[in-house]
N, C-alpha and C. Protein backbone atom coordinates (compact mmCIF):
# COMPACT_ATOMS: atom_id res chain seq x y z
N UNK A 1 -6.61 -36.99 -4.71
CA UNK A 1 -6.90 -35.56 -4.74
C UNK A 1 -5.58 -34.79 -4.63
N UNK A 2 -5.69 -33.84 -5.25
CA UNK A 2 -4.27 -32.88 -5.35
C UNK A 2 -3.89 -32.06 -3.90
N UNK A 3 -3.03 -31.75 -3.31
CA UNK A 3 -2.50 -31.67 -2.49
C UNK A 3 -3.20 -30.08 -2.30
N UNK A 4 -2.77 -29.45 -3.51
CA UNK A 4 -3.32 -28.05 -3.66
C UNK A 4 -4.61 -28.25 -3.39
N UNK A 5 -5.42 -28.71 -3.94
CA UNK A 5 -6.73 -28.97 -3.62
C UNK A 5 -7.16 -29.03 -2.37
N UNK A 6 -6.48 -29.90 -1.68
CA UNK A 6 -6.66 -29.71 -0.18
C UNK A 6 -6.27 -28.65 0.64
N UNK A 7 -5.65 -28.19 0.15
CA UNK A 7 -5.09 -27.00 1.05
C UNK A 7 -6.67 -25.99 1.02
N UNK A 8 -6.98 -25.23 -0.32
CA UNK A 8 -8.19 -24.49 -0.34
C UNK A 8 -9.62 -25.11 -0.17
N UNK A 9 -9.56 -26.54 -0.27
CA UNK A 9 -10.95 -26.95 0.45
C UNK A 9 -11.08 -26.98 2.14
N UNK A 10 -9.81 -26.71 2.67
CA UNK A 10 -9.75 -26.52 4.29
C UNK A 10 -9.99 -25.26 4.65
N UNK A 11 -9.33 -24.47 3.36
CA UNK A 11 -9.25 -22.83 3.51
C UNK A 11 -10.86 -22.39 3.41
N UNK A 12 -11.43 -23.07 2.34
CA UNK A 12 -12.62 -22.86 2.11
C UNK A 12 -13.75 -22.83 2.93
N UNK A 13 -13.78 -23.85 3.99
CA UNK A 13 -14.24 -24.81 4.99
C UNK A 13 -14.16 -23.38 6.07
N UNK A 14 -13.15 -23.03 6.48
CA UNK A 14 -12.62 -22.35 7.51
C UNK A 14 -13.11 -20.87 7.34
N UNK A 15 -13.09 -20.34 6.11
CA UNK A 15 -13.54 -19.04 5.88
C UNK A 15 -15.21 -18.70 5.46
N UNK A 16 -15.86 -20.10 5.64
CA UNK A 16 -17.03 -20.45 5.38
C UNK A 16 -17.77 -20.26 7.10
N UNK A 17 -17.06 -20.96 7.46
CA UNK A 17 -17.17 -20.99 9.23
C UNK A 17 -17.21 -19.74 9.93
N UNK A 18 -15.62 -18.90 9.60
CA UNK A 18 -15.80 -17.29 9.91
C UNK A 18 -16.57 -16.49 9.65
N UNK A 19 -17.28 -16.64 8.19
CA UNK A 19 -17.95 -15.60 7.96
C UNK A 19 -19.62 -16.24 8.22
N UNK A 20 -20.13 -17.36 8.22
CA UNK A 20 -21.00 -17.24 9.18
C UNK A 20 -21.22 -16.83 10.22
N UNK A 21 -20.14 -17.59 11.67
CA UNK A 21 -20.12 -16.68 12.65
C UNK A 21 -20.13 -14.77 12.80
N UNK A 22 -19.00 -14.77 12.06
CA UNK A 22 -19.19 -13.16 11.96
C UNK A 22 -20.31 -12.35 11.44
N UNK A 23 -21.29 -12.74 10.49
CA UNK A 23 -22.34 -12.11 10.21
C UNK A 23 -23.67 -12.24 11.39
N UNK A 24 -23.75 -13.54 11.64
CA UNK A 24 -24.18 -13.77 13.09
C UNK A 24 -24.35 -13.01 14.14
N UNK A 25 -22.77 -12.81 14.27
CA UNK A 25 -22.38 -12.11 15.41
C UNK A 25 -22.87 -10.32 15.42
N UNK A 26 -22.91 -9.70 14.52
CA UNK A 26 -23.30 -8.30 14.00
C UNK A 26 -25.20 -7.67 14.48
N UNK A 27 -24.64 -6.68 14.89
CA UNK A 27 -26.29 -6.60 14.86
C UNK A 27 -26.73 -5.64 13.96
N UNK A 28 -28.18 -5.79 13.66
CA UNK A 28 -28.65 -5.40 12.60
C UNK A 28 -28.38 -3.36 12.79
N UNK A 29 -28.66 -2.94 11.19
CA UNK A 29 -28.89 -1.86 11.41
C UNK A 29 -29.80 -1.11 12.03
N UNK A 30 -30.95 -1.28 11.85
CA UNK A 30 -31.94 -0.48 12.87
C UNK A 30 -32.12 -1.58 14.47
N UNK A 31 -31.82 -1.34 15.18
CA UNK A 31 -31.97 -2.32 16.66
C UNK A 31 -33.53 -2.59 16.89
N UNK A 32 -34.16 -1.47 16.54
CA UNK A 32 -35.70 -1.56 17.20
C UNK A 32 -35.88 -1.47 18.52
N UNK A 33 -37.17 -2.28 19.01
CA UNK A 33 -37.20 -2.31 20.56
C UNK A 33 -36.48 -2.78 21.08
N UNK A 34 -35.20 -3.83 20.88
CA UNK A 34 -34.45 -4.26 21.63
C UNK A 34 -33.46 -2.82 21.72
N UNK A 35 -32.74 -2.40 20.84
CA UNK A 35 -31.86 -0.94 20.93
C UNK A 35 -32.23 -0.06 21.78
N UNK A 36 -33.33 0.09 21.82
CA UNK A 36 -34.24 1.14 22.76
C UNK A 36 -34.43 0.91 24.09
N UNK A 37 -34.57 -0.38 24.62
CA UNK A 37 -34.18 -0.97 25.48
C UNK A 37 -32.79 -0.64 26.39
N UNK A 38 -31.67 -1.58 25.23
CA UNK A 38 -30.53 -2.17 25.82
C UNK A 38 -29.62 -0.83 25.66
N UNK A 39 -30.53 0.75 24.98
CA UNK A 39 -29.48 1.77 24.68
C UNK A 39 -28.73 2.64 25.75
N UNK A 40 -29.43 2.31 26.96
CA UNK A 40 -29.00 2.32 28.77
C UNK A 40 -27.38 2.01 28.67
N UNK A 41 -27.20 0.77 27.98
CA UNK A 41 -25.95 0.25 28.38
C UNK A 41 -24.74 0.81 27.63
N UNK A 42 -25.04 1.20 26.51
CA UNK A 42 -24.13 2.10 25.67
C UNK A 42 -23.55 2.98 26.49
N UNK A 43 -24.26 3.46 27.34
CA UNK A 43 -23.88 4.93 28.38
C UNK A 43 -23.00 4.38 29.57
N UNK A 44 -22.95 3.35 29.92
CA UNK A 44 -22.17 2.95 31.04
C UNK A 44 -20.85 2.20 30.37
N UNK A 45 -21.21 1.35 29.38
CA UNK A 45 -20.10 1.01 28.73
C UNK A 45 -19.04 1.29 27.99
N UNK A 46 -19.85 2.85 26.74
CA UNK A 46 -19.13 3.51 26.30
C UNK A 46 -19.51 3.49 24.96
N UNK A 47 -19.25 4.59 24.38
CA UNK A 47 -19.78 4.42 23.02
C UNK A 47 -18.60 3.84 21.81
N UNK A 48 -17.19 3.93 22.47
CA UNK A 48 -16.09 4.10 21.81
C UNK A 48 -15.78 2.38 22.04
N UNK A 49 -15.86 1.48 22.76
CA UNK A 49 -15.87 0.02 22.78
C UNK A 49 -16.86 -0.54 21.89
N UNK A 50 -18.02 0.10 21.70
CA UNK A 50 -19.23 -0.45 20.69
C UNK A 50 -18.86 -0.34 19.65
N UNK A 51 -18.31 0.48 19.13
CA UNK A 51 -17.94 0.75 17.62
C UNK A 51 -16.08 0.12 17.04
N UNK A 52 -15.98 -0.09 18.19
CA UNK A 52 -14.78 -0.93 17.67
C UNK A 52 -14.50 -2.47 17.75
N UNK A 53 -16.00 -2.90 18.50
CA UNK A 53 -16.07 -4.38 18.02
C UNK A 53 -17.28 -4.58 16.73
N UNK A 54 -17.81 -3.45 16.60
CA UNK A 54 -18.42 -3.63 15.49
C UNK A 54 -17.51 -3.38 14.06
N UNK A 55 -16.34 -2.56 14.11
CA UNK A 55 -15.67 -2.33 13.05
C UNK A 55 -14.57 -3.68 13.19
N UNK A 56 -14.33 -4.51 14.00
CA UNK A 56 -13.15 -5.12 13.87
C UNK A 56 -14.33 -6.77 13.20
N UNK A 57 -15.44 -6.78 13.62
CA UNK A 57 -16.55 -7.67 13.17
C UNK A 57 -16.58 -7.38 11.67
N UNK A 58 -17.13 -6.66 10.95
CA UNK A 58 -16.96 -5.85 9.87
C UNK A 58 -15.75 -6.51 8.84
N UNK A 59 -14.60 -6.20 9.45
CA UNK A 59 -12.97 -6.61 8.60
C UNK A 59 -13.07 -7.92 8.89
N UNK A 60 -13.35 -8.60 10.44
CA UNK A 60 -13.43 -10.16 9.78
C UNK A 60 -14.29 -10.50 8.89
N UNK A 61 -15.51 -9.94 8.74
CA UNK A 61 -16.27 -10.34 7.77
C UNK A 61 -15.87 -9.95 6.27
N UNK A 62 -15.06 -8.83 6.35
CA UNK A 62 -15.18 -8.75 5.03
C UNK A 62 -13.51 -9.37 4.24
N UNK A 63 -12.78 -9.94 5.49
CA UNK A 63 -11.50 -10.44 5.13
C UNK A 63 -11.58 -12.29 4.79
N UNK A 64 -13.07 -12.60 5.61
CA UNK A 64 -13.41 -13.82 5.05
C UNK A 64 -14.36 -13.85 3.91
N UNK A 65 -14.90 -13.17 3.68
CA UNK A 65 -15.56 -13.11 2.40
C UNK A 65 -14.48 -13.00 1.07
N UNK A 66 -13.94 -12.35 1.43
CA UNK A 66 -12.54 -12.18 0.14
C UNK A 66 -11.80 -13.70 -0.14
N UNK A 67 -11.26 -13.99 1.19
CA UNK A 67 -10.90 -15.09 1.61
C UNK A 67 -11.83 -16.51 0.87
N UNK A 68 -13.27 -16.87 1.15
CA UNK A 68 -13.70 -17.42 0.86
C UNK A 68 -14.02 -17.61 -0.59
N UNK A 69 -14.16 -16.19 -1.69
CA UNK A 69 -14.37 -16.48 -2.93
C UNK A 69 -13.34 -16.65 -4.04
N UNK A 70 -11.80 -16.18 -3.05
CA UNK A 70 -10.82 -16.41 -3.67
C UNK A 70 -10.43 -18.09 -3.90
N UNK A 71 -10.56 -18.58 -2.79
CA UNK A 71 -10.44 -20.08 -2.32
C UNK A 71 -11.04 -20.80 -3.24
N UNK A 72 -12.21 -20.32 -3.15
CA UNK A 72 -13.51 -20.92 -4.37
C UNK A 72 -13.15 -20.80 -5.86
N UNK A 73 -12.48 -19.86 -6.18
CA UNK A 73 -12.31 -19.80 -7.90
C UNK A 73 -10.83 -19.82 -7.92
N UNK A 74 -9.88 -20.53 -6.81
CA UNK A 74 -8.82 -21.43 -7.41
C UNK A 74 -8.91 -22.67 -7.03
N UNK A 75 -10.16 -22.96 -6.44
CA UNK A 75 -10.15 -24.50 -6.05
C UNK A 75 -10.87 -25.01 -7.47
N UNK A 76 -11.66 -24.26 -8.26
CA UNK A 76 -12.52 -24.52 -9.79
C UNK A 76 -11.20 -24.43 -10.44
N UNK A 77 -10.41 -23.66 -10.73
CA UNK A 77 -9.02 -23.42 -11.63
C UNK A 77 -8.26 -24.97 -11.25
N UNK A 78 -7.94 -25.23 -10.17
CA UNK A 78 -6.74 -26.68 -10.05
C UNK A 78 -7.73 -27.99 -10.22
N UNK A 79 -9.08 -27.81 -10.04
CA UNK A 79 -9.91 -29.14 -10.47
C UNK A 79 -9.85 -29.61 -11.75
């Protein structure tokens, strides 16, 4: 196997991994009864910490998604 090859099937592997976790990790847009619930804690915690692990969640996700389909259509190009 080509050396190159290996390099983006690890890359591939790895940005496959991130962006599962990271979509995972996100919560949905409408919360429902759990939001309504857990929306107590927003107020003690802050509204300005919530939105900046949701935006930094967001760029990993969308820096492994880039990541991952780039990987993918030069690992098809060196095969």
């Amino acid at each position: 196997m080509n050396p190159v090859a290996i390099i983006f099937t690890v890359l591939l592997i790895i940005s496959s991994l991130v962006l599962i976790a990271s979509i995972l990790l996100q919560s949905g847009k409408s919360a429902g009864l759990s939001g309504s619930i857990a929306g107590g804690a927003e107020s003690i915690w802050g509204k300005k910490q919530g939105r900046s692990y949701e935006a930094m969640l967001s760029k990993v996700t969308t820096i492994s998604a880039v990541t991952f389909i780039l990987s993918a259509l030069i690992l098809v190009a060196v095969q």
